[in-house]
N, C-alpha and C. Protein backbone atom coordinates (compact mmCIF):
# COMPACT_ATOMS: atom_id res chain seq x y z
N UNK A 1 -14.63 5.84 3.76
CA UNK A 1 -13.19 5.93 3.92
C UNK A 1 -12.74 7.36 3.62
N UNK A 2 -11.80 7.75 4.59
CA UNK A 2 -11.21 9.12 4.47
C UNK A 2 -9.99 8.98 3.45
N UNK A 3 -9.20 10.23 2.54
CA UNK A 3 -8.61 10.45 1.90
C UNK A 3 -7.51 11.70 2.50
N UNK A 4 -6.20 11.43 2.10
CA UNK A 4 -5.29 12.69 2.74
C UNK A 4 -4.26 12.25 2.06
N UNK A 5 -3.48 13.74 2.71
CA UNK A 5 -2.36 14.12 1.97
C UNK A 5 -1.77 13.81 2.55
N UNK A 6 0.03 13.24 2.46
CA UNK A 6 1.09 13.30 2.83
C UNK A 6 1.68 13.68 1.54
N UNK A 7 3.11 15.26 2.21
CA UNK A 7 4.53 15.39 1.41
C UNK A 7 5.67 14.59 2.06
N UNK A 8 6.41 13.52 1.41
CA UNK A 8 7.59 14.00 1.87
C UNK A 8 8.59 14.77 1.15
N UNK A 9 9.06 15.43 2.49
CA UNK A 9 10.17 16.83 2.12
C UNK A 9 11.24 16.48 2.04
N UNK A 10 11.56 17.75 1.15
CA UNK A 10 13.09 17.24 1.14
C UNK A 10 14.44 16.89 1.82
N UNK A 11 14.01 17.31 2.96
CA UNK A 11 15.06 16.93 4.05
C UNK A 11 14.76 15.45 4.22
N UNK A 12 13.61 14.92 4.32
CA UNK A 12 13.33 13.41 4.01
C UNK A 12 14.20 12.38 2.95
N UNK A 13 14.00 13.15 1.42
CA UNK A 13 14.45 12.78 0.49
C UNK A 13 15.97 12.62 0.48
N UNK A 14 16.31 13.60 1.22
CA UNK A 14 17.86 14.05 1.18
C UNK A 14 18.99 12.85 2.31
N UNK A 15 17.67 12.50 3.15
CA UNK A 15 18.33 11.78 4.22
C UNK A 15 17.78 10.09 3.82
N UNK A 16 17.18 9.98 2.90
CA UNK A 16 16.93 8.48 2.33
C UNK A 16 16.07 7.82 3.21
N UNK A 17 15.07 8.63 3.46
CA UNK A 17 13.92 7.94 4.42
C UNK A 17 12.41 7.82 3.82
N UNK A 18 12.20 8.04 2.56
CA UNK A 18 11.14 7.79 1.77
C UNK A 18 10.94 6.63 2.22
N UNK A 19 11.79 5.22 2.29
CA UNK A 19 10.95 3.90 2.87
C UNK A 19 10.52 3.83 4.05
N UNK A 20 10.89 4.49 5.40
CA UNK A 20 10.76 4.25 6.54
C UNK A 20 9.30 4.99 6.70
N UNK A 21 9.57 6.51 6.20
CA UNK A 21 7.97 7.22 6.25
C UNK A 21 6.80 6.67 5.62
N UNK A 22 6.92 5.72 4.44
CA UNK A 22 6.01 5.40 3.72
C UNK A 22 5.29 3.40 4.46
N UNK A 23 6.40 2.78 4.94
CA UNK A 23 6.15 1.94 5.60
C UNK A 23 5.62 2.23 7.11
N UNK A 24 5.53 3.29 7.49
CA UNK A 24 4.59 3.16 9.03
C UNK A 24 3.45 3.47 8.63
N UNK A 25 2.81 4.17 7.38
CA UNK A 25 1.22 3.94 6.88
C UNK A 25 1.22 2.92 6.82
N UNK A 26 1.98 2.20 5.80
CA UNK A 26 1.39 0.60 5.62
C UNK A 26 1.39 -0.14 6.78
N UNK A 27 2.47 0.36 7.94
CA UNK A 27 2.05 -0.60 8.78
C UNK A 27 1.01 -0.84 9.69
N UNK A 28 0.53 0.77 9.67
CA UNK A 28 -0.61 0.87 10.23
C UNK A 28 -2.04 0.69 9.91
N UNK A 29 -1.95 0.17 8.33
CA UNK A 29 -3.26 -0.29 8.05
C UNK A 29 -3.68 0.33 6.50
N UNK A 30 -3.00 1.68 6.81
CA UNK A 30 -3.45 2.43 5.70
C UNK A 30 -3.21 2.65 4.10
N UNK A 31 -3.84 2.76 3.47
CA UNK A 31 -4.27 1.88 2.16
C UNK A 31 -3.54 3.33 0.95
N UNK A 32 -2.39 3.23 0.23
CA UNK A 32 -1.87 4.05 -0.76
C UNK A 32 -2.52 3.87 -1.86
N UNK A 33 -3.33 4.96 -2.47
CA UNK A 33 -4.29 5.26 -3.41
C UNK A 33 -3.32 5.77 -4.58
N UNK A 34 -2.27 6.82 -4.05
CA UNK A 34 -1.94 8.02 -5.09
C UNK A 34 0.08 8.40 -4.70
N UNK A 35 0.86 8.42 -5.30
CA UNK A 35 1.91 8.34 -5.07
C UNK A 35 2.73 9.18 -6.61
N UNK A 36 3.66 10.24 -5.95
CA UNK A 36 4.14 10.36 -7.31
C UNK A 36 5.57 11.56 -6.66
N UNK A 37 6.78 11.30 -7.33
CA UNK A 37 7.37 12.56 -7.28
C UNK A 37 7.30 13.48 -7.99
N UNK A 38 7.23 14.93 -7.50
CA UNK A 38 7.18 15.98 -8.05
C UNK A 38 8.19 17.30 -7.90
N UNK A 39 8.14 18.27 -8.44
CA UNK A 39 9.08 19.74 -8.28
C UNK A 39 7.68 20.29 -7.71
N UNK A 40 8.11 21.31 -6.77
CA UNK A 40 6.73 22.17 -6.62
C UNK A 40 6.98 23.60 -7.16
N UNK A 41 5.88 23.89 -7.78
CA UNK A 41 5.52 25.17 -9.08
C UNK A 41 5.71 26.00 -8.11
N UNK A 42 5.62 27.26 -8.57
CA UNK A 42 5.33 28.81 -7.72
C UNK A 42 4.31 28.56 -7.33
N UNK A 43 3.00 28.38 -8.60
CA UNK A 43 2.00 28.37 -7.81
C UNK A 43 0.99 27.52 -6.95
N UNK A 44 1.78 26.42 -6.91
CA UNK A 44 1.71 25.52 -6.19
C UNK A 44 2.01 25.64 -4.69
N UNK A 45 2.96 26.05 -4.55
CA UNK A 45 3.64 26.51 -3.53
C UNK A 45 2.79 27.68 -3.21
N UNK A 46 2.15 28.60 -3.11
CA UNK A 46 1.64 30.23 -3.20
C UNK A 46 0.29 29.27 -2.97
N UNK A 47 -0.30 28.80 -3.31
CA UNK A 47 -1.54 28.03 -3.25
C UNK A 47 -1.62 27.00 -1.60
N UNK A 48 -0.38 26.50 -1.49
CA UNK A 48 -0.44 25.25 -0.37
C UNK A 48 -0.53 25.95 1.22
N UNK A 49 1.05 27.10 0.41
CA UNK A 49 1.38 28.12 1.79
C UNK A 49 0.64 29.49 1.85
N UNK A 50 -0.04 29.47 1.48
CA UNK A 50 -0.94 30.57 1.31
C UNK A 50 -1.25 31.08 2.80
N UNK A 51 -1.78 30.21 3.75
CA UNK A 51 -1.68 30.76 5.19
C UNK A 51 -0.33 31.16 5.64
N UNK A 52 0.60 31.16 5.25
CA UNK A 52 1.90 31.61 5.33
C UNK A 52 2.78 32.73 4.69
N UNK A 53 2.21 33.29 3.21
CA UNK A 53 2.55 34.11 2.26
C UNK A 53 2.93 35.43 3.01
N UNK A 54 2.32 35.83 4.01
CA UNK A 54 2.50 36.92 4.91
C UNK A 54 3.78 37.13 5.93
N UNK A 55 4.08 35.22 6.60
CA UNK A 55 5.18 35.53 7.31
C UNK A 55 6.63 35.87 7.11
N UNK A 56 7.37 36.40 7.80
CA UNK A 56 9.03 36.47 7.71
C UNK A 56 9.52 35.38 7.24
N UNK A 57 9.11 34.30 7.00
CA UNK A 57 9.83 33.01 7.25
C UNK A 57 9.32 31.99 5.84
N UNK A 58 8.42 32.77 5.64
CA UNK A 58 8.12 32.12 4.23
C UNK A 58 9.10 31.89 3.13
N UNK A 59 9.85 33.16 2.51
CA UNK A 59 10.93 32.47 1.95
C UNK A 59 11.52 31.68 1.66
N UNK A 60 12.40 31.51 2.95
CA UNK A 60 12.72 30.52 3.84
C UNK A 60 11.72 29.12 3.22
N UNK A 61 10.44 29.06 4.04
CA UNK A 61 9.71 27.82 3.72
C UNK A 61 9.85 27.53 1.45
N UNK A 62 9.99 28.41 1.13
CA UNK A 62 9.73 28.39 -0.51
C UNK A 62 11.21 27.71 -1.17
N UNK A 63 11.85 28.34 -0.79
CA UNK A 63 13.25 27.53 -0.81
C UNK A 63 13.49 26.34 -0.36
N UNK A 64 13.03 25.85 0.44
CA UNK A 64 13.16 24.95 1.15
C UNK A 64 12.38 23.50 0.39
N UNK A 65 11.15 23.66 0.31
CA UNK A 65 10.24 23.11 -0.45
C UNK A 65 10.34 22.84 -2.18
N UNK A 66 11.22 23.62 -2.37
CA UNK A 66 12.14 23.80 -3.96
C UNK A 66 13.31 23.15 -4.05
N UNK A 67 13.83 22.88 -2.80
CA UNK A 67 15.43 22.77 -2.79
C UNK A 67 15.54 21.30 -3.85
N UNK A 68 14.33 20.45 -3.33
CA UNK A 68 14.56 19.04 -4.01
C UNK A 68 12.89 18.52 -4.40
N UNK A 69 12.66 17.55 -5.51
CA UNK A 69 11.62 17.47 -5.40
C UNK A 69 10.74 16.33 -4.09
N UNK A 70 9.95 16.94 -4.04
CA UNK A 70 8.88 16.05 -2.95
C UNK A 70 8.20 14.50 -3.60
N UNK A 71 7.78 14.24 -2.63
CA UNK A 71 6.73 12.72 -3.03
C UNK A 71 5.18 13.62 -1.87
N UNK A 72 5.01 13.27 -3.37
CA UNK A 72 3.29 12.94 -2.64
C UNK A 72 2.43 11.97 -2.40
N UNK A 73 1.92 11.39 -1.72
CA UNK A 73 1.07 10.36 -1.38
C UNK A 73 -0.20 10.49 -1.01
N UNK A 74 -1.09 10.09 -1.49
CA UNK A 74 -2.57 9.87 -0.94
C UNK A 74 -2.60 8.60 -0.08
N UNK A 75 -3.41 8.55 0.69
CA UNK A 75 -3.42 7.74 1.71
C UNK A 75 -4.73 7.78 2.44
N UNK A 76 -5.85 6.11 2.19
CA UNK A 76 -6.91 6.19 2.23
C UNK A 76 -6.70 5.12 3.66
N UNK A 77 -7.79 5.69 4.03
CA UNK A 77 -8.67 4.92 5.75
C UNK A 77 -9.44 5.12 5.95
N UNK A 78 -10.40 4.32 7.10
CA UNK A 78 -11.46 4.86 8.41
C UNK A 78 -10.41 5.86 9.18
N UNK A 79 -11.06 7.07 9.21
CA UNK A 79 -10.55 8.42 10.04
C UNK A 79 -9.37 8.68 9.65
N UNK A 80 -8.58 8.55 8.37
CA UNK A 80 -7.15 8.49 7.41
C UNK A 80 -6.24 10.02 8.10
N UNK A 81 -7.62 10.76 7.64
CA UNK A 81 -6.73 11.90 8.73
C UNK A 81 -6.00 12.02 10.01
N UNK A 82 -7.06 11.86 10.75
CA UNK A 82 -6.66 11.78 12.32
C UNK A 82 -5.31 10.63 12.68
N UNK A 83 -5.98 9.27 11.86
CA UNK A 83 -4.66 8.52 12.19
C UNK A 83 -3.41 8.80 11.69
N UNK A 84 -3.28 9.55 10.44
CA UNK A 84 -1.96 10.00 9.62
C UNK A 84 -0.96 10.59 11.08
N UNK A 85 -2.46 11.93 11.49
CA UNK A 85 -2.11 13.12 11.84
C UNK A 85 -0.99 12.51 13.51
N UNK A 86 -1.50 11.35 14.02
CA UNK A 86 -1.20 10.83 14.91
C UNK A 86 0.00 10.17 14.57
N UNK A 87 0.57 9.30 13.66
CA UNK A 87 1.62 8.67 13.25
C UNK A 87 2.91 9.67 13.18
N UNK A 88 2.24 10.83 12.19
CA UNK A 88 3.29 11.96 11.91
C UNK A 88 3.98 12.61 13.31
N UNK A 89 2.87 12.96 13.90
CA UNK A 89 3.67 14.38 15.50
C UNK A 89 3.50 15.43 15.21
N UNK A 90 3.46 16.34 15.90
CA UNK A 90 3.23 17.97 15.63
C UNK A 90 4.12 18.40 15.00
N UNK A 91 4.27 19.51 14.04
CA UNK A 91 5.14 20.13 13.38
C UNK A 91 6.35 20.56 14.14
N UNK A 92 6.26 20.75 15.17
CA UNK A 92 7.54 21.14 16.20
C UNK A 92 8.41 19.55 16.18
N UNK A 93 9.17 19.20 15.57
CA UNK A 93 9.63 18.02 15.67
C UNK A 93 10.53 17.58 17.03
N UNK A 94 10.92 18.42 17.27
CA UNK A 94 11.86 18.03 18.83
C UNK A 94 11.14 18.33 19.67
N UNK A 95 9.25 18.14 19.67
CA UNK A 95 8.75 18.11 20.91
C UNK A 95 7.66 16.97 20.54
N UNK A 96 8.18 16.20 19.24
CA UNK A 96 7.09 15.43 19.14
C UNK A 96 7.78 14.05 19.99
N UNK A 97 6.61 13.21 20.23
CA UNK A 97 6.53 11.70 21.04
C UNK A 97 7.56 10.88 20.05
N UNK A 98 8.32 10.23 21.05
CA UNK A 98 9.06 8.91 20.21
C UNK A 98 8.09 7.83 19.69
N UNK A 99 8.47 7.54 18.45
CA UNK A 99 7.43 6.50 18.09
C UNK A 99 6.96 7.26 16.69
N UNK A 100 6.54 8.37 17.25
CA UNK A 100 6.20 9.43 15.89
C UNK A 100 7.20 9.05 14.69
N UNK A 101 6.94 10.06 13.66
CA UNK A 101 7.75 9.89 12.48
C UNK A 101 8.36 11.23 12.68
N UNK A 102 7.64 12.19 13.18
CA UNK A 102 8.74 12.95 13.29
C UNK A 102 9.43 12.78 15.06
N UNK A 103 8.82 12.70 15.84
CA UNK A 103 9.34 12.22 17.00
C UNK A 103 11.41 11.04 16.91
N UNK A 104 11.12 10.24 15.88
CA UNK A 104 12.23 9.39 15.71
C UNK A 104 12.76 10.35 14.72
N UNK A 105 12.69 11.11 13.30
CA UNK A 105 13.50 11.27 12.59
C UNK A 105 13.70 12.82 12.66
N UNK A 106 13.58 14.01 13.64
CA UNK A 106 13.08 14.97 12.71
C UNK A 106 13.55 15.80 13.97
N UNK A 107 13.97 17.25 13.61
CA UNK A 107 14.62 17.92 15.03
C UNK A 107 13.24 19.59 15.13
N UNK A 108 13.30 19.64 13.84
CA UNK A 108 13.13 21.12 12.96
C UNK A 108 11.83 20.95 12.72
N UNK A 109 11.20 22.44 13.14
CA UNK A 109 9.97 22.99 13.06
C UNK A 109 10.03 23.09 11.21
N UNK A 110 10.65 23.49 10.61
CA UNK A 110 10.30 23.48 9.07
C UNK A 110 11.20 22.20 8.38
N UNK A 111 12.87 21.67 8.75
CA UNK A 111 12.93 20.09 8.53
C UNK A 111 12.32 19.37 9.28
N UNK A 112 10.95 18.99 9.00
CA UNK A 112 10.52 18.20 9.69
C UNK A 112 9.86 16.66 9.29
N UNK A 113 10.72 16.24 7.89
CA UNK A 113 10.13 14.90 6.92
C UNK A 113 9.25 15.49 6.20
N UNK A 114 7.95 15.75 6.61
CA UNK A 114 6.24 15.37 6.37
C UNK A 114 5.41 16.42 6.30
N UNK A 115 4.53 16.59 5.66
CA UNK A 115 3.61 17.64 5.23
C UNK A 115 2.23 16.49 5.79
N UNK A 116 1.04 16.76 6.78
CA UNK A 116 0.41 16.09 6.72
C UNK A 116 -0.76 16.68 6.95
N UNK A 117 -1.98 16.28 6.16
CA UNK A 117 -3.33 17.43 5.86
C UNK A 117 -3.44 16.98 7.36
N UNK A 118 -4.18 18.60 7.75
CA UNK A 118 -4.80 19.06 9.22
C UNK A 118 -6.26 18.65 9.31
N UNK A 119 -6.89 18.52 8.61
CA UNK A 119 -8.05 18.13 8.66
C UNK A 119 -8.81 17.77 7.61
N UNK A 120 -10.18 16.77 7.85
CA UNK A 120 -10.61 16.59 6.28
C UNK A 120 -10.92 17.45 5.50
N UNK A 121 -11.63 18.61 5.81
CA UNK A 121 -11.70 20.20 4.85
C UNK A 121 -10.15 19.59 4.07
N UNK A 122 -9.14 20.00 4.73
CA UNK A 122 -7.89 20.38 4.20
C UNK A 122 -7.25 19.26 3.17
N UNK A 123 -7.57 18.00 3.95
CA UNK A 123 -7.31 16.89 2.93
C UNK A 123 -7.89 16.88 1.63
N UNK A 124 -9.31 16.74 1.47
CA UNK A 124 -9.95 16.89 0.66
C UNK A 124 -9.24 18.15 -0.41
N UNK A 125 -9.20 19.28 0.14
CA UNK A 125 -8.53 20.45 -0.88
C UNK A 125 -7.18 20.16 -1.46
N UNK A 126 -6.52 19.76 -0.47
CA UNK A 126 -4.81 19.32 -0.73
C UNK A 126 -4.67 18.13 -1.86
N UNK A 127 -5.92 16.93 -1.95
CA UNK A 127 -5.33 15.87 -2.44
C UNK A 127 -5.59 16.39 -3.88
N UNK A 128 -6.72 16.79 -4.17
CA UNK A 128 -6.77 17.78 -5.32
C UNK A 128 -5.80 18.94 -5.51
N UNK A 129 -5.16 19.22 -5.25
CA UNK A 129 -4.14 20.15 -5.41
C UNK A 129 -2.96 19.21 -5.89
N UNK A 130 -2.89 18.44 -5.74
CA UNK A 130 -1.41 17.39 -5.70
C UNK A 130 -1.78 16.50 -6.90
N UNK A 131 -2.90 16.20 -7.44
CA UNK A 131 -3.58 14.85 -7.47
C UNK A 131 -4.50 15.39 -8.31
N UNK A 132 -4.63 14.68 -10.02
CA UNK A 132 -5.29 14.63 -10.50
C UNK A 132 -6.10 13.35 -11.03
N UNK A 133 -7.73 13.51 -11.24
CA UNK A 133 -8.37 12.20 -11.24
C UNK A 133 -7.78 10.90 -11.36
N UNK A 134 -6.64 10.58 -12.48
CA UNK A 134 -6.35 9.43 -13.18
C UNK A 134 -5.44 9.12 -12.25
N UNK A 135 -4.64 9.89 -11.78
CA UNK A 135 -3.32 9.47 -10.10
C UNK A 135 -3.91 9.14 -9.04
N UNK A 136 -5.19 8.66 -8.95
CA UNK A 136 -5.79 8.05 -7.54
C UNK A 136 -5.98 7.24 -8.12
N UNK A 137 -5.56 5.84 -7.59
CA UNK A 137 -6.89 4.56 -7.79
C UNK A 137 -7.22 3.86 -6.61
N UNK A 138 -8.56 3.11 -7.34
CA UNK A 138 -9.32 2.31 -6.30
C UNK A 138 -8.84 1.20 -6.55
N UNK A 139 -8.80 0.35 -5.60
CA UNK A 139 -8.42 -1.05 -5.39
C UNK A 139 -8.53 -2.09 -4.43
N UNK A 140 -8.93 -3.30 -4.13
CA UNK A 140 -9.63 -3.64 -3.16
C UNK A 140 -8.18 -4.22 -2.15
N UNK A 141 -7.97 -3.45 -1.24
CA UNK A 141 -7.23 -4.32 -0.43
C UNK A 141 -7.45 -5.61 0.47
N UNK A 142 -7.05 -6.35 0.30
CA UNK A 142 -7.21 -7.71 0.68
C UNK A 142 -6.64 -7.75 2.44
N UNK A 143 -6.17 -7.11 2.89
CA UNK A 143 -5.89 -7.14 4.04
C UNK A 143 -6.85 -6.41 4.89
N UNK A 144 -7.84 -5.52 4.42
CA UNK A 144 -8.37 -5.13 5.02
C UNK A 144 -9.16 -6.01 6.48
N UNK A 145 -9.33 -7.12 5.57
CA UNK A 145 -10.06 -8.15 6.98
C UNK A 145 -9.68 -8.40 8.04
N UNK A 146 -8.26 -7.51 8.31
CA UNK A 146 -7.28 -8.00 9.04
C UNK A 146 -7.24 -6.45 9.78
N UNK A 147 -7.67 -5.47 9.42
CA UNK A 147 -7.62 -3.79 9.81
C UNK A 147 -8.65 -3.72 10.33
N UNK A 148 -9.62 -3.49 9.90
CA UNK A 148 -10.96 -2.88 10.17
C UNK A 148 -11.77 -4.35 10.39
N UNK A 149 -12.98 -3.94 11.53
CA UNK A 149 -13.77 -5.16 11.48
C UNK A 149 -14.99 -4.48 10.71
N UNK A 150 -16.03 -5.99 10.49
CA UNK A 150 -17.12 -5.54 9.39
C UNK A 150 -17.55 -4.04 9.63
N UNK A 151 -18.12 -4.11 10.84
CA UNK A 151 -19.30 -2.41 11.11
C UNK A 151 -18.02 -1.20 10.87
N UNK A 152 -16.45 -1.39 10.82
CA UNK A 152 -16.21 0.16 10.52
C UNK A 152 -15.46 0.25 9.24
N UNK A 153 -16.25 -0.53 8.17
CA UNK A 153 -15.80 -0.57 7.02
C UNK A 153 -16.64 0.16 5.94
């Protein structure tokens, strides 16, 4: 089973959609390990956006990400990434698919709900970044029999 990150942002928070974003994982199968609100640090922030520290627009992104605190979520599956990455929509939100999460809620390349790891490299680094040992747990979901069949479990 794969492991990943989801933020929701504060434009999320602000617009009272923490249930709607957090219910299309569950509805899709996928299993909440790790959940918590947080403020994000400097260096937290300097650490996440680090591929970004260089652009014009970063600021911008630092403020933004500060304005309110976030929720973080871990979120375990078969291929957890890819399917997140599919639920969420591309960061361009007014060119993502209806149905999406950002496709239905989201207009803005930086308001865009959701922070969602790009790949397992990235998940893996991110959930540790967010997420320390004792804030994950294991637990046997009982619905699984109903998600996955035996061989992709």
């Amino acid at each position: 089973m794969e492991r990943t990150l989801v933020l929701i942002k504060p434009d999320a928070i602000q617009r009272g959609l923490i249930g709607n974003i957090t219910s299309r994982f569950e509805r899709k199968g996928l299993k909440l390990i790790g959940m918590k609100m947080m403020e994000l640090k400097e260096a937290v922030i300097l650490e996440h956006y680090a591929h970004l520290k260089d652009k014009p627009f970063f600021a911008g992104v630092k403020k933004f990400m500060q304005s309110t605190p976030v929720i973080a979520q871990c979120w375990e599956g078969v291929e957890a990434v890819e399917a997140v990455r599919l639920i969420v929509g591309p960061t361009k939100a007014r060119a993502a698919d209806a149905g999406s999460i950002r496709g239905d809620l989201a207009m803005s390349f930086q308001c865009n709900v959701v922070h969602a790891s790009d790949s397992l490299e990235t998940a893996q680094r991110e959930v540790k970044r967010f997420f320390e040992e004792g804030e994950i747990f294991n637990y046997d979901k009982t619905e699984y029999t109903h998600v996955y069949s035996e061989d992709e479990k």
